[in-house]
C-alpha atoms as a PDB file:
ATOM      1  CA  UNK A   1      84.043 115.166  74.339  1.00  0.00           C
ATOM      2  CA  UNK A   2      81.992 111.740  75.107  1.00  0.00           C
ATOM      3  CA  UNK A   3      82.865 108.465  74.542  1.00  0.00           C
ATOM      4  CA  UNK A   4      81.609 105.134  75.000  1.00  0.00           C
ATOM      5  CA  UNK A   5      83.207 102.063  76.501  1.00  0.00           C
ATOM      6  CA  UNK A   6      82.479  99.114  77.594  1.00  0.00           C
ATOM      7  CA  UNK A   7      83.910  96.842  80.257  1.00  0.00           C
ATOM      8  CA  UNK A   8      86.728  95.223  77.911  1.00  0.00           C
ATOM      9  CA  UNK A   9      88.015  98.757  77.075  1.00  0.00           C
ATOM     10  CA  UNK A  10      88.285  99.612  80.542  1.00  0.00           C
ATOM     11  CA  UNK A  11      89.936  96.523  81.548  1.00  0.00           C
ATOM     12  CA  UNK A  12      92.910  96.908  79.030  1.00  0.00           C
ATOM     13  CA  UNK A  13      93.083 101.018  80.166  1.00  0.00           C
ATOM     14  CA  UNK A  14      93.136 100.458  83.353  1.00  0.00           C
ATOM     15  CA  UNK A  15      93.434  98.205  86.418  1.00  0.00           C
ATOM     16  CA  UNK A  16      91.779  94.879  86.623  1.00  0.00           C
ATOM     17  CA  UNK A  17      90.044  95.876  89.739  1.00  0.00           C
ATOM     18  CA  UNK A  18      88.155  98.307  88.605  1.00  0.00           C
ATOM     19  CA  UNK A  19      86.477  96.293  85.570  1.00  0.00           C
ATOM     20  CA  UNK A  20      84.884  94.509  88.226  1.00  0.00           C
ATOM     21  CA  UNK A  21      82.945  97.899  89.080  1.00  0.00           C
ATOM     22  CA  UNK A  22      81.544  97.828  85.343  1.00  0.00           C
ATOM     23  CA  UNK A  23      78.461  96.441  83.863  1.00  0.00           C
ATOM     24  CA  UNK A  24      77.098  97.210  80.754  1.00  0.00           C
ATOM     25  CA  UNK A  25      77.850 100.071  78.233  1.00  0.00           C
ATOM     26  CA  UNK A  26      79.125 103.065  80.214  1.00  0.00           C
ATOM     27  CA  UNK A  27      79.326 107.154  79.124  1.00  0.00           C
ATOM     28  CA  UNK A  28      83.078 108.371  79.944  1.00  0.00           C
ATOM     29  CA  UNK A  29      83.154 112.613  79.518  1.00  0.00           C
ATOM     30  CA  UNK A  30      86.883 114.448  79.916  1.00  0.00           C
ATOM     31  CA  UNK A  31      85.713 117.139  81.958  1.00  0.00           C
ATOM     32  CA  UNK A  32      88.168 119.565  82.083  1.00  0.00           C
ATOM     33  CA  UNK A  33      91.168 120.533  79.206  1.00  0.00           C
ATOM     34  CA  UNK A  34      93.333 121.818  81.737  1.00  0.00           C
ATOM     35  CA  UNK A  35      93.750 118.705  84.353  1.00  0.00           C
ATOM     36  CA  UNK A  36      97.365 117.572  83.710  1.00  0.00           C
ATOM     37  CA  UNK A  37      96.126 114.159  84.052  1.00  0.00           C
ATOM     38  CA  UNK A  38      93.785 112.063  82.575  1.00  0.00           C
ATOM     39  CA  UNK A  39      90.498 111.985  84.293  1.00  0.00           C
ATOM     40  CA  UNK A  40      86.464 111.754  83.030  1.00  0.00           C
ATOM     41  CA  UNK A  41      82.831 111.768  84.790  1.00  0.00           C
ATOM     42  CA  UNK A  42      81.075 108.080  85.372  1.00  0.00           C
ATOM     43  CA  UNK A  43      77.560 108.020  85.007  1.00  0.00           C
ATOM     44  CA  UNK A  44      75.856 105.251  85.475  1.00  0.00           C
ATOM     45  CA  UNK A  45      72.098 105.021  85.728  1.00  0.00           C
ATOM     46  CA  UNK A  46      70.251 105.478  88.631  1.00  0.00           C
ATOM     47  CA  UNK A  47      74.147 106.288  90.593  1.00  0.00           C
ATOM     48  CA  UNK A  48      76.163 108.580  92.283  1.00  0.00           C
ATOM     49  CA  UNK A  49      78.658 110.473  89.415  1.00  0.00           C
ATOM     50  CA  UNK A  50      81.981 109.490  89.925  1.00  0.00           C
ATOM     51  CA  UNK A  51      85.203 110.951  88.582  1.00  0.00           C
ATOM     52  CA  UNK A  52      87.575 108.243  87.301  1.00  0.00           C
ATOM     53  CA  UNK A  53      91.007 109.423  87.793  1.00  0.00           C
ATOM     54  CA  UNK A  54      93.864 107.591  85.766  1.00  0.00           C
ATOM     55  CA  UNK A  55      97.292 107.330  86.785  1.00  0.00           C
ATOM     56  CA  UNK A  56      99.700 104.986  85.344  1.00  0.00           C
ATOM     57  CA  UNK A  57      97.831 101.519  85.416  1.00  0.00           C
ATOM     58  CA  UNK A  58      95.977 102.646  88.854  1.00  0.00           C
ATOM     59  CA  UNK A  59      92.183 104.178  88.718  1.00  0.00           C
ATOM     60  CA  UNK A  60      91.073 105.912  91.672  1.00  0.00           C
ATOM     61  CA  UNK A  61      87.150 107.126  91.792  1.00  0.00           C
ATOM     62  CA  UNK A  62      85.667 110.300  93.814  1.00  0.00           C
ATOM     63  CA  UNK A  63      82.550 111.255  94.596  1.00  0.00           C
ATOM     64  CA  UNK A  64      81.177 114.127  91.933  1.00  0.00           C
ATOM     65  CA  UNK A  65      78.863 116.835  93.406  1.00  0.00           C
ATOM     66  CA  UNK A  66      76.710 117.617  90.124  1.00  0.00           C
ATOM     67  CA  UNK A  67      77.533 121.577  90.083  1.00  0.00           C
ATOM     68  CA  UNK A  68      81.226 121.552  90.871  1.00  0.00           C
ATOM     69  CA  UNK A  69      81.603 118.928  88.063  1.00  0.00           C
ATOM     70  CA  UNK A  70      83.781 121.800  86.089  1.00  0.00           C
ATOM     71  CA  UNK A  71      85.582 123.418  88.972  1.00  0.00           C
ATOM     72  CA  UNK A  72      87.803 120.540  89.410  1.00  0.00           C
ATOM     73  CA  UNK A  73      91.542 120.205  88.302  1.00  0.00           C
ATOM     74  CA  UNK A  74      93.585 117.354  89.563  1.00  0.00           C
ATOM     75  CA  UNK A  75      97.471 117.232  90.307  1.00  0.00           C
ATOM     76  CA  UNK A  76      99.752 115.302  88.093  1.00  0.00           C
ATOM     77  CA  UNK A  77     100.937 111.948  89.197  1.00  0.00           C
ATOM     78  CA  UNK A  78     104.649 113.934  89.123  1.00  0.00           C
ATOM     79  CA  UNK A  79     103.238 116.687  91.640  1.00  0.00           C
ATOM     80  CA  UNK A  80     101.306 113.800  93.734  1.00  0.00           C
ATOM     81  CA  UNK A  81     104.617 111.925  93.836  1.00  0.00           C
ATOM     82  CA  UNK A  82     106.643 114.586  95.237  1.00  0.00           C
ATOM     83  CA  UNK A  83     103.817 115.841  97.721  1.00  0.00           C
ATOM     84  CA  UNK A  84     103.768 111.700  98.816  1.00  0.00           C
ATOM     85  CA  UNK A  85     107.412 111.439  99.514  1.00  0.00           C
ATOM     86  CA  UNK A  86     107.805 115.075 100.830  1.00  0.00           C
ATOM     87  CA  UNK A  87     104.870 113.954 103.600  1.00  0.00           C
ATOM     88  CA  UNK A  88     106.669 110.595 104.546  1.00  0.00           C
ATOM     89  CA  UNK A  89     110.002 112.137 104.882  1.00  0.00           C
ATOM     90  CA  UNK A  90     108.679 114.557 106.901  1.00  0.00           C
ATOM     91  CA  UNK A  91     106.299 112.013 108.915  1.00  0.00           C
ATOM     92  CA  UNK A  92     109.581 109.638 109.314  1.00  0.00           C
ATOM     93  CA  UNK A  93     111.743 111.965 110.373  1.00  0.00           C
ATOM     94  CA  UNK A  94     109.466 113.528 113.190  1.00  0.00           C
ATOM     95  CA  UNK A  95     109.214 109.722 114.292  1.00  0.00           C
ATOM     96  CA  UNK A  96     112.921 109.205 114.153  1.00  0.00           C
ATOM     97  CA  UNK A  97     113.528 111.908 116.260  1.00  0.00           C
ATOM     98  CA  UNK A  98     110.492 110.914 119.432  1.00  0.00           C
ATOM     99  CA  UNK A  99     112.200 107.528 118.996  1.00  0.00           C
ATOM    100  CA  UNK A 100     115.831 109.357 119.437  1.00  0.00           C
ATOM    101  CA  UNK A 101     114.855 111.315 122.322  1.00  0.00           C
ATOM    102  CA  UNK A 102     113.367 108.437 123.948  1.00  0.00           C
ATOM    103  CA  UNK A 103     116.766 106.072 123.833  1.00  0.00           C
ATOM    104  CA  UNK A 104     119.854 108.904 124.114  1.00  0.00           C
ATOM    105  CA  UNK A 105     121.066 111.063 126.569  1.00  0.00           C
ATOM    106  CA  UNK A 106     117.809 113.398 125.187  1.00  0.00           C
ATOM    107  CA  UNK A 107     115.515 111.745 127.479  1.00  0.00           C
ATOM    108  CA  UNK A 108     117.011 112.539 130.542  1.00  0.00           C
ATOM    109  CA  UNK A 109     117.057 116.571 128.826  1.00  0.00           C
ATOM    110  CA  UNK A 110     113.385 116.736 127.374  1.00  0.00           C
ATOM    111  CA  UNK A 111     111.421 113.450 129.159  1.00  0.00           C
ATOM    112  CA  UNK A 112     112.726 112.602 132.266  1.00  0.00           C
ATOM    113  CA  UNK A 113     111.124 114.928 134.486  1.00  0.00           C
ATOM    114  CA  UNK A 114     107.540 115.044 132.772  1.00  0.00           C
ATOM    115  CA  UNK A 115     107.242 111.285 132.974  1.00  0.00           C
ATOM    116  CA  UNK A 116     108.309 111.282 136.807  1.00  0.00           C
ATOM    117  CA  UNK A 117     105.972 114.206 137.401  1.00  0.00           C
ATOM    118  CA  UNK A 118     102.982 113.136 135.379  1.00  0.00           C
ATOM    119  CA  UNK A 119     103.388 109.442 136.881  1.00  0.00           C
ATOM    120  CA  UNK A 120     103.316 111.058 140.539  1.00  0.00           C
ATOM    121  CA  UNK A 121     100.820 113.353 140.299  1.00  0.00           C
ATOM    122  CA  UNK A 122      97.860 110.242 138.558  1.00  0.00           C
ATOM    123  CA  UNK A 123      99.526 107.841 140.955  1.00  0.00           C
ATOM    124  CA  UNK A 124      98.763 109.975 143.861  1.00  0.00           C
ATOM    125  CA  UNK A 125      94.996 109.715 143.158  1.00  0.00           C
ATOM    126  CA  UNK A 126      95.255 105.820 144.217  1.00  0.00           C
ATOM    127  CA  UNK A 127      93.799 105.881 147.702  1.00  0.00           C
ATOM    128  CA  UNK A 128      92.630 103.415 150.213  1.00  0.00           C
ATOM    129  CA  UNK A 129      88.982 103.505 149.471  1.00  0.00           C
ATOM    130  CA  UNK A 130      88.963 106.092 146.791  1.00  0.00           C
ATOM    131  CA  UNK A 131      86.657 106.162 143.904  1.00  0.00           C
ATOM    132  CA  UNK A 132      89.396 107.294 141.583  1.00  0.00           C
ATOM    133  CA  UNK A 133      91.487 103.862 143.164  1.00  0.00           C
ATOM    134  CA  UNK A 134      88.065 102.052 142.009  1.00  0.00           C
ATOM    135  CA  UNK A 135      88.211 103.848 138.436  1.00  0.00           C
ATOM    136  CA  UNK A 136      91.662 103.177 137.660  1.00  0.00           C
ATOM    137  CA  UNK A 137      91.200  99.450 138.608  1.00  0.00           C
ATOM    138  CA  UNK A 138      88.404  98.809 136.438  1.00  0.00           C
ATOM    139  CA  UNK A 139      89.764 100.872 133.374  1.00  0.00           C
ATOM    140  CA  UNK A 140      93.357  98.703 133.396  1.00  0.00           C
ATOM    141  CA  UNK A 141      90.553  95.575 133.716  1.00  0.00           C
ATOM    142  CA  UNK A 142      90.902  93.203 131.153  1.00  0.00           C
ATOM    143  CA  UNK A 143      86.845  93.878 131.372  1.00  0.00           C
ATOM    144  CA  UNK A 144      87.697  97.243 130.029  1.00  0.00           C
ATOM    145  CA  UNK A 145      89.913  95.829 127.427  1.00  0.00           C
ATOM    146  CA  UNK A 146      87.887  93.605 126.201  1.00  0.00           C
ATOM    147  CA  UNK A 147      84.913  96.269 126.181  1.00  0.00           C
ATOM    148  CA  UNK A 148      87.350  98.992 124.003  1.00  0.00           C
ATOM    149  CA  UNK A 149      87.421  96.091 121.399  1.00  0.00           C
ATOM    150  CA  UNK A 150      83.463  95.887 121.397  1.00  0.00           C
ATOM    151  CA  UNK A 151      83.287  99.690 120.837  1.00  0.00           C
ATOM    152  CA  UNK A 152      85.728  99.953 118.270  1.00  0.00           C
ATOM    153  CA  UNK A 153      83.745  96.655 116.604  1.00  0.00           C
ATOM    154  CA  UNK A 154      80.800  98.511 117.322  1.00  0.00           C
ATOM    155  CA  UNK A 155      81.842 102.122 115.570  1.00  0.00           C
ATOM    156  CA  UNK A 156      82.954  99.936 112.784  1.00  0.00           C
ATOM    157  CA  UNK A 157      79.793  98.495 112.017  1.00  0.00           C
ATOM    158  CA  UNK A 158      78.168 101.950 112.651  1.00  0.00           C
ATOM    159  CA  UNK A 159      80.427 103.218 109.532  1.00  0.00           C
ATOM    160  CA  UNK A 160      79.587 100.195 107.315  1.00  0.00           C
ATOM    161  CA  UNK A 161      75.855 100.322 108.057  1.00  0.00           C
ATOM    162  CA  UNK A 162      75.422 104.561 108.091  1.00  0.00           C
ATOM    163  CA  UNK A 163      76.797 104.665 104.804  1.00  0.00           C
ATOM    164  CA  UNK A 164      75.120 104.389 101.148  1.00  0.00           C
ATOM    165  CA  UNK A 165      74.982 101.018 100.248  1.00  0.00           C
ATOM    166  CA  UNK A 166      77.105 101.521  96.749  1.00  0.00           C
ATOM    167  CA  UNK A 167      79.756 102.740  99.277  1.00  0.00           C
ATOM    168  CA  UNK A 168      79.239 100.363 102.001  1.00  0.00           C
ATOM    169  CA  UNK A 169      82.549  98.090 100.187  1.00  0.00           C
ATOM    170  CA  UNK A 170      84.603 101.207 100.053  1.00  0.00           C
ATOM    171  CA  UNK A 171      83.915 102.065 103.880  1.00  0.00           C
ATOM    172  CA  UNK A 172      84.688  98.042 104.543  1.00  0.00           C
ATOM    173  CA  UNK A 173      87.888  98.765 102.527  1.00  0.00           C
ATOM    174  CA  UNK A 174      88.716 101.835 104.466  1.00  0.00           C
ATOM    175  CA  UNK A 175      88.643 100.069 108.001  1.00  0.00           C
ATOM    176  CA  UNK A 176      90.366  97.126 106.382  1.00  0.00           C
ATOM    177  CA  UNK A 177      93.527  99.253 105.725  1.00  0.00           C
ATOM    178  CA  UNK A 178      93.397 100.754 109.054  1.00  0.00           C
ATOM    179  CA  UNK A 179      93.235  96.782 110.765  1.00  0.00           C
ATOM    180  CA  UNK A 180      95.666  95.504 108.517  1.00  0.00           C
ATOM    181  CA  UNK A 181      97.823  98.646 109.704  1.00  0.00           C
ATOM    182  CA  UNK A 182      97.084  97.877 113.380  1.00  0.00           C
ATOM    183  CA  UNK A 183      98.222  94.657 112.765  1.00  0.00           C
ATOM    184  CA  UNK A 184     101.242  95.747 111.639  1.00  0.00           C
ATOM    185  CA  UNK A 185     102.025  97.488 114.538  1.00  0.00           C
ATOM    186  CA  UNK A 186     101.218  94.950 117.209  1.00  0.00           C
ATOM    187  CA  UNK A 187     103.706  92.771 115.108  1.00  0.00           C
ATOM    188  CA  UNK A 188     106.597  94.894 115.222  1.00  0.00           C
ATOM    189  CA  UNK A 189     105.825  95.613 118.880  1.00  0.00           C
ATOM    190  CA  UNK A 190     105.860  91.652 119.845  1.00  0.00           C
ATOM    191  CA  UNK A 191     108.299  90.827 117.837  1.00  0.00           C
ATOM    192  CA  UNK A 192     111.113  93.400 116.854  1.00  0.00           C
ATOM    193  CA  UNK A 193     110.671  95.483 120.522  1.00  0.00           C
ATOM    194  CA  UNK A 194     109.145  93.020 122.642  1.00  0.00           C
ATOM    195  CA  UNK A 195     112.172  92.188 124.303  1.00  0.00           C
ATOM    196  CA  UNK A 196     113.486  95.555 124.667  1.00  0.00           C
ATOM    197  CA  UNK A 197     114.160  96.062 128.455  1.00  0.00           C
ATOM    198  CA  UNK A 198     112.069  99.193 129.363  1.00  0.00           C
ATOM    199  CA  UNK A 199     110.789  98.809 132.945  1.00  0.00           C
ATOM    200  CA  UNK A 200     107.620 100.974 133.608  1.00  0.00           C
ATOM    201  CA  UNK A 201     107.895 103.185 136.484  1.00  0.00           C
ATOM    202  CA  UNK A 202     105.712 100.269 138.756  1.00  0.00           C
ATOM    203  CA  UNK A 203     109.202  99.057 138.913  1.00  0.00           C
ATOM    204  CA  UNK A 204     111.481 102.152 138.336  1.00  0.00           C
ATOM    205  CA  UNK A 205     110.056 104.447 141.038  1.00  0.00           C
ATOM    206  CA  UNK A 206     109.233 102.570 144.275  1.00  0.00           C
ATOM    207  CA  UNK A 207     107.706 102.977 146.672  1.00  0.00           C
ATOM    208  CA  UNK A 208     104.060 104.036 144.623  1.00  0.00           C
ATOM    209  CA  UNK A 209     100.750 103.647 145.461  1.00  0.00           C
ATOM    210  CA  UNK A 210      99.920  99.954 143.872  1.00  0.00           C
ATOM    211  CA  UNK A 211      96.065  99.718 142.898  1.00  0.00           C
ATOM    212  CA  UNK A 212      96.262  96.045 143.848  1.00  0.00           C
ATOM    213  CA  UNK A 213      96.879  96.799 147.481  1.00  0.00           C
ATOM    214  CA  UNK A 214      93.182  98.222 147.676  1.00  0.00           C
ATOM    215  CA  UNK A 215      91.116  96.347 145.693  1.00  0.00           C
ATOM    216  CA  UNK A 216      89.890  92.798 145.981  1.00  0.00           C
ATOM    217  CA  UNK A 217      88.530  90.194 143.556  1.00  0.00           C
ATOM    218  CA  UNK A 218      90.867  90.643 140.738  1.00  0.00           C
ATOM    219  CA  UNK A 219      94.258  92.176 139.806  1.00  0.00           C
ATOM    220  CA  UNK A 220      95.369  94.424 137.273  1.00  0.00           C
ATOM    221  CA  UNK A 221      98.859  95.061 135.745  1.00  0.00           C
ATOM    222  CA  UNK A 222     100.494  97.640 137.840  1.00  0.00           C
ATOM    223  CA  UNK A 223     104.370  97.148 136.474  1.00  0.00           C
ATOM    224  CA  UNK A 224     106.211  95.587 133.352  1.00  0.00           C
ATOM    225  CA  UNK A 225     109.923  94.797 132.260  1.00  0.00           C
ATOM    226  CA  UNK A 226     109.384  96.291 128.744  1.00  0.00           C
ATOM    227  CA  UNK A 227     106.515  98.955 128.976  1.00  0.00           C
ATOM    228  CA  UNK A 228     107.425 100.009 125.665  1.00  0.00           C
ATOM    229  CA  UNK A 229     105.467 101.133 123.520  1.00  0.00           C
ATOM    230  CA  UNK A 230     101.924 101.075 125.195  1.00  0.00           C
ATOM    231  CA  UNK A 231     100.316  98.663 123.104  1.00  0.00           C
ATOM    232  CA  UNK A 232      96.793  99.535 123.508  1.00  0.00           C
ATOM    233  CA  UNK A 233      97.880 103.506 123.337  1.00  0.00           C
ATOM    234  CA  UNK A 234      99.519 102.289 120.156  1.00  0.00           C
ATOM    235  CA  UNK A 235      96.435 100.907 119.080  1.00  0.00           C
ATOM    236  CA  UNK A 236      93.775 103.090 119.668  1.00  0.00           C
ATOM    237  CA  UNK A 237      95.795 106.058 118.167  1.00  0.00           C
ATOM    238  CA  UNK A 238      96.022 104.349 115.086  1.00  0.00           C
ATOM    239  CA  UNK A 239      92.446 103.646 115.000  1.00  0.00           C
ATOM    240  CA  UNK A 240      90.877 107.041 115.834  1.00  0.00           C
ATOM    241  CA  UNK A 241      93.765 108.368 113.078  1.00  0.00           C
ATOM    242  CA  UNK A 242      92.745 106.515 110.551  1.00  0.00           C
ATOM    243  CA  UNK A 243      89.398 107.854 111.264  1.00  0.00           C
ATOM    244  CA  UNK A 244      89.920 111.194 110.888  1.00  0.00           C
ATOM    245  CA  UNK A 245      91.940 110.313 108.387  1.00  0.00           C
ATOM    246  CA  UNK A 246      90.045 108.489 105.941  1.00  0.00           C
ATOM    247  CA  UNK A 247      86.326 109.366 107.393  1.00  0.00           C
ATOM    248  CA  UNK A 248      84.859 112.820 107.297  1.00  0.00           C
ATOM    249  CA  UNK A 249      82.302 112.200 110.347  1.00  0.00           C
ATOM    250  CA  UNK A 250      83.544 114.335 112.763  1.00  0.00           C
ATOM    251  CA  UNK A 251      81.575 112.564 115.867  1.00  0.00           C
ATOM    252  CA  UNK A 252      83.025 108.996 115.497  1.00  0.00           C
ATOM    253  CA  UNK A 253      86.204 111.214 115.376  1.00  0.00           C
ATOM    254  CA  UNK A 254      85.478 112.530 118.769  1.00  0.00           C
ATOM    255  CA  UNK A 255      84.516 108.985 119.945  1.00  0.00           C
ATOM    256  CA  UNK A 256      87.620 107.548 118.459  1.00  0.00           C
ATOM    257  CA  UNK A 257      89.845 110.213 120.505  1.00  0.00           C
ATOM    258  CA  UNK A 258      87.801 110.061 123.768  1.00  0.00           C
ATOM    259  CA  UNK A 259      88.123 106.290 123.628  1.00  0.00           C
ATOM    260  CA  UNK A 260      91.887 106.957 122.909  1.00  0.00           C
ATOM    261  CA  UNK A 261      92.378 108.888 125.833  1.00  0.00           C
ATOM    262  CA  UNK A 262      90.271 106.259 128.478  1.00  0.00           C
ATOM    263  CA  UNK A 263      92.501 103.334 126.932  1.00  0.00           C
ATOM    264  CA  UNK A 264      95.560 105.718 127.781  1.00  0.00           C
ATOM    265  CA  UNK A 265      95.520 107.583 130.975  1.00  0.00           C
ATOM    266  CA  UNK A 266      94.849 104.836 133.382  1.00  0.00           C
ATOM    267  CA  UNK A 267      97.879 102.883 132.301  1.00  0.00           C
ATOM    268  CA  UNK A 268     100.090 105.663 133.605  1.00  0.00           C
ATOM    269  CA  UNK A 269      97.984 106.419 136.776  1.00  0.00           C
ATOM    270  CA  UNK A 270      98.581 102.542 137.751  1.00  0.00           C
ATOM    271  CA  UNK A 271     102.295 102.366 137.173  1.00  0.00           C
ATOM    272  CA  UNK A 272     101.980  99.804 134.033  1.00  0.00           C
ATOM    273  CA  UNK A 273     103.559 102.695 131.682  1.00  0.00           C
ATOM    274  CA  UNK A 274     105.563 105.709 131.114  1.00  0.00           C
ATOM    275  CA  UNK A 275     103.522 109.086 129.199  1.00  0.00           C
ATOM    276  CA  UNK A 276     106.562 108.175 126.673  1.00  0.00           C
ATOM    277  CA  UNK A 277     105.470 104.961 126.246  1.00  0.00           C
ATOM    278  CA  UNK A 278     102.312 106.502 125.329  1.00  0.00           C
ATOM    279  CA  UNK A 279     103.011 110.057 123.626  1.00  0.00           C
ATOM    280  CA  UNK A 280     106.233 108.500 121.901  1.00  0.00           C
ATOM    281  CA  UNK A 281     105.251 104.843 121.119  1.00  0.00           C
ATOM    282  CA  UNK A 282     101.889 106.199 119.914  1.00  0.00           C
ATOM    283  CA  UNK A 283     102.916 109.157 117.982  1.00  0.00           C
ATOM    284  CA  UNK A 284     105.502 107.458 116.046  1.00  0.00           C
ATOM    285  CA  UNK A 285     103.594 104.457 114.958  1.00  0.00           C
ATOM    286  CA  UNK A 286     101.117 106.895 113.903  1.00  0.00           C
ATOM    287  CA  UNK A 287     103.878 108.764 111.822  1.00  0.00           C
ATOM    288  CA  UNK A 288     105.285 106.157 110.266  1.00  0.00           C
ATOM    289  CA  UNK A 289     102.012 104.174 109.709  1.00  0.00           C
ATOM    290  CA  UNK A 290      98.874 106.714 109.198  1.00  0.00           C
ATOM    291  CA  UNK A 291     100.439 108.377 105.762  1.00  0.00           C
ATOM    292  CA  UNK A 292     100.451 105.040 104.004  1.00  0.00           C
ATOM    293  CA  UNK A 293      96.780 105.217 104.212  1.00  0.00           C
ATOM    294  CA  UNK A 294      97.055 108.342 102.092  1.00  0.00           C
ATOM    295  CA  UNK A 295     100.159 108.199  99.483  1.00  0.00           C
ATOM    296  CA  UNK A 296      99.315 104.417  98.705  1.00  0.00           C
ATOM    297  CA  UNK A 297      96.650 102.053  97.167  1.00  0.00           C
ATOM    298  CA  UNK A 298      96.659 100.344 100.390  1.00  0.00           C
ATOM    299  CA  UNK A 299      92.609 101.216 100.442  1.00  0.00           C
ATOM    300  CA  UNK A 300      92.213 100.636  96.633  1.00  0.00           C
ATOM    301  CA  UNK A 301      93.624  97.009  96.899  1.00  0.00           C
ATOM    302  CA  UNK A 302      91.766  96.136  99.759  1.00  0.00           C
ATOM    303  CA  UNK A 303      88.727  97.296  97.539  1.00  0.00           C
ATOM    304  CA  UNK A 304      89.260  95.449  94.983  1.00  0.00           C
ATOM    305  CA  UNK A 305      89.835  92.278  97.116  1.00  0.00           C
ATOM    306  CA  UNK A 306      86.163  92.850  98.500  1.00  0.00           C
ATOM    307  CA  UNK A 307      84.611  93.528  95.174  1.00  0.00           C
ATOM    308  CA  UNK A 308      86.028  90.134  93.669  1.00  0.00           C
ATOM    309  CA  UNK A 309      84.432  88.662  96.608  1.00  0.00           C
ATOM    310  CA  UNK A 310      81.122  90.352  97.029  1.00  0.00           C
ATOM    311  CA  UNK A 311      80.494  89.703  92.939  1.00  0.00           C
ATOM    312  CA  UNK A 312      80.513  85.911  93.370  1.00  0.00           C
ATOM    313  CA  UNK A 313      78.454  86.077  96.531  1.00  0.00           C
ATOM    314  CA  UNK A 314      74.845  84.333  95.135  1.00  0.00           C
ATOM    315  CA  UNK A 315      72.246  87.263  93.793  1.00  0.00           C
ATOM    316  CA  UNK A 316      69.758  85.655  96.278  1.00  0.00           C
ATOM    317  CA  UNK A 317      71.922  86.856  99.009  1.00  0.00           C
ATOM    318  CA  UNK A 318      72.498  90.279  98.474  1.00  0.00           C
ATOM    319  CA  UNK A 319      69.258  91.470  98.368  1.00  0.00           C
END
């Protein structure tokens, strides 16, 4: 069954954000009897078919392929609730437990050994005069740093510019909510553990071979009082999660984990951190962080922020 409605409708149905999406009188089709909830096909003229799916006082739109427009039966907001909570319980309590087995008497039973070994066997790749000793000093650079940021600016863009321009402010949303998450995590870091004494095994497991000893020109860090969590692990996990994630472009996924592992490694060949500081700092930010990208309107909001903003940018401009 068809209906029409127009913008006002919509914006006493559903959430303000959306009305913003609406112009002119719009054809709204329930497309299936079965769905448990209440969701219809957009079509707009000259656009992509979206389907419009309401739950409570949130919207949320997906992309319609033409000939599955009938196949498609969509959870209730019950089910989706239990399925949300289920996945961050889990997600938590996987992160509880790296975190507990990093602090208690487990570390000593499950890490101890593998962070000693690991450290030892990248350390002892730091030669006089060795290309690896020149590698390792260039990739815990703040050159290199400061070069990860430009790539990760740079596959950013890539997304925003590769993608249709209708979606181009829901790909800008996307890697707003995985910033703003990123964020997050450097804040808890600096503030909440900064001061947690952790020293990295530059100090914990003299003698070692220091990169600084064979290198000239500039320094890099080599040990730290509080090595946990790595930050830029921490970071660049986050970032080539949300990818995968909340992207389905499975070579800036690759990217995103190769550039991952570069930002990682070197850090425990040089002595700055621990592989916990890296396996456990990064894998339970991305536990406790990455679902919220799925189970909330983190993405939606964000959206809806850039809409407002992009409809009072000057018509002249946005040609």
């Amino acid at each position: 069954m068809a209906v029409m409605a127009g913008p006002s409708l919509l914006r006493n149905r559903f959430s303000p954000g959306f009305s913003l999406k609406i112009r002119g009188i719009i054809s709204l089709e329930r497309i299936h009897p079965r769905a448990q909830s209440k969701f219809w096909v957009l079509s707009l003229p000259g656009k992509t078919r979206y389907m419009l799916l309401s739950a409570g006082r949130t919207l949320r739109r997906y992309c319609l392929s033409p000939s599955k427009d009938r196949e498609i039966i969509m959870p209730s907001p019950t089910s989706r609730l239990r399925r949300s909570v289920l996945l961050l319980i889990i997600c938590n309590a996987l992160a509880a437990f790296l975190l507990v087995s990093n602090f208690t008497g487990l570390y000593d039973i499950l890490w101890s050994g593998l962070d000693t070994r690991i450290f030892r066997s990248l350390n002892a790749t730091v030669t006089p005069d060795g290309a690896m000793t020149h590698f390792w000093a260039w990739t815990n650079s703040k050159t290199f740093d400061h070069g990860t940021f430009v790539l990760m600016l740079l596959i950013c863009i890539y997304l925003v510019l590769s993608a249709k321009r209708e979606d181009r402010i829901e790909v800008m949303a996307k890697l707003g909510a995985i910033t703003f998450l990123i964020l997050l995590a450097l804040l808890i870091s600096k503030r909440i553990i900064g001061e947690f004494h952790h020293p990295s095994p530059g100090l914990a497991l003299r003698p070692y071979n220091d990169i600084n000893d064979f290198i000239t020109g500039y320094t890099v860090k080599t040990s730290s009082d509080n090595s946990f969590p790595g930050d830029h692990a921490m970071t660049s996990a986050l970032f080539a999660g949300g990818i995968i994630l909340l992207f389905r472009r499975p070579w800036v996924a690759i990217l995103s984990v190769l550039l991952m592992i570069f930002v990682s490694v070197p850090r425990l060949a040089g002595g700055g951190h621990w592989f916990t500081d890296v396996i456990i700092g990064g894998g339970a930010a991305c536990l406790i962080l990455l679902p919220w990208l799925k189970v909330s309107p983190l993405v939606g909001w964000i959206e809806c922020v850039l809409q407002w903003a992009w409809d009072r940018v000057p018509a002249s401009l946005k040609r």
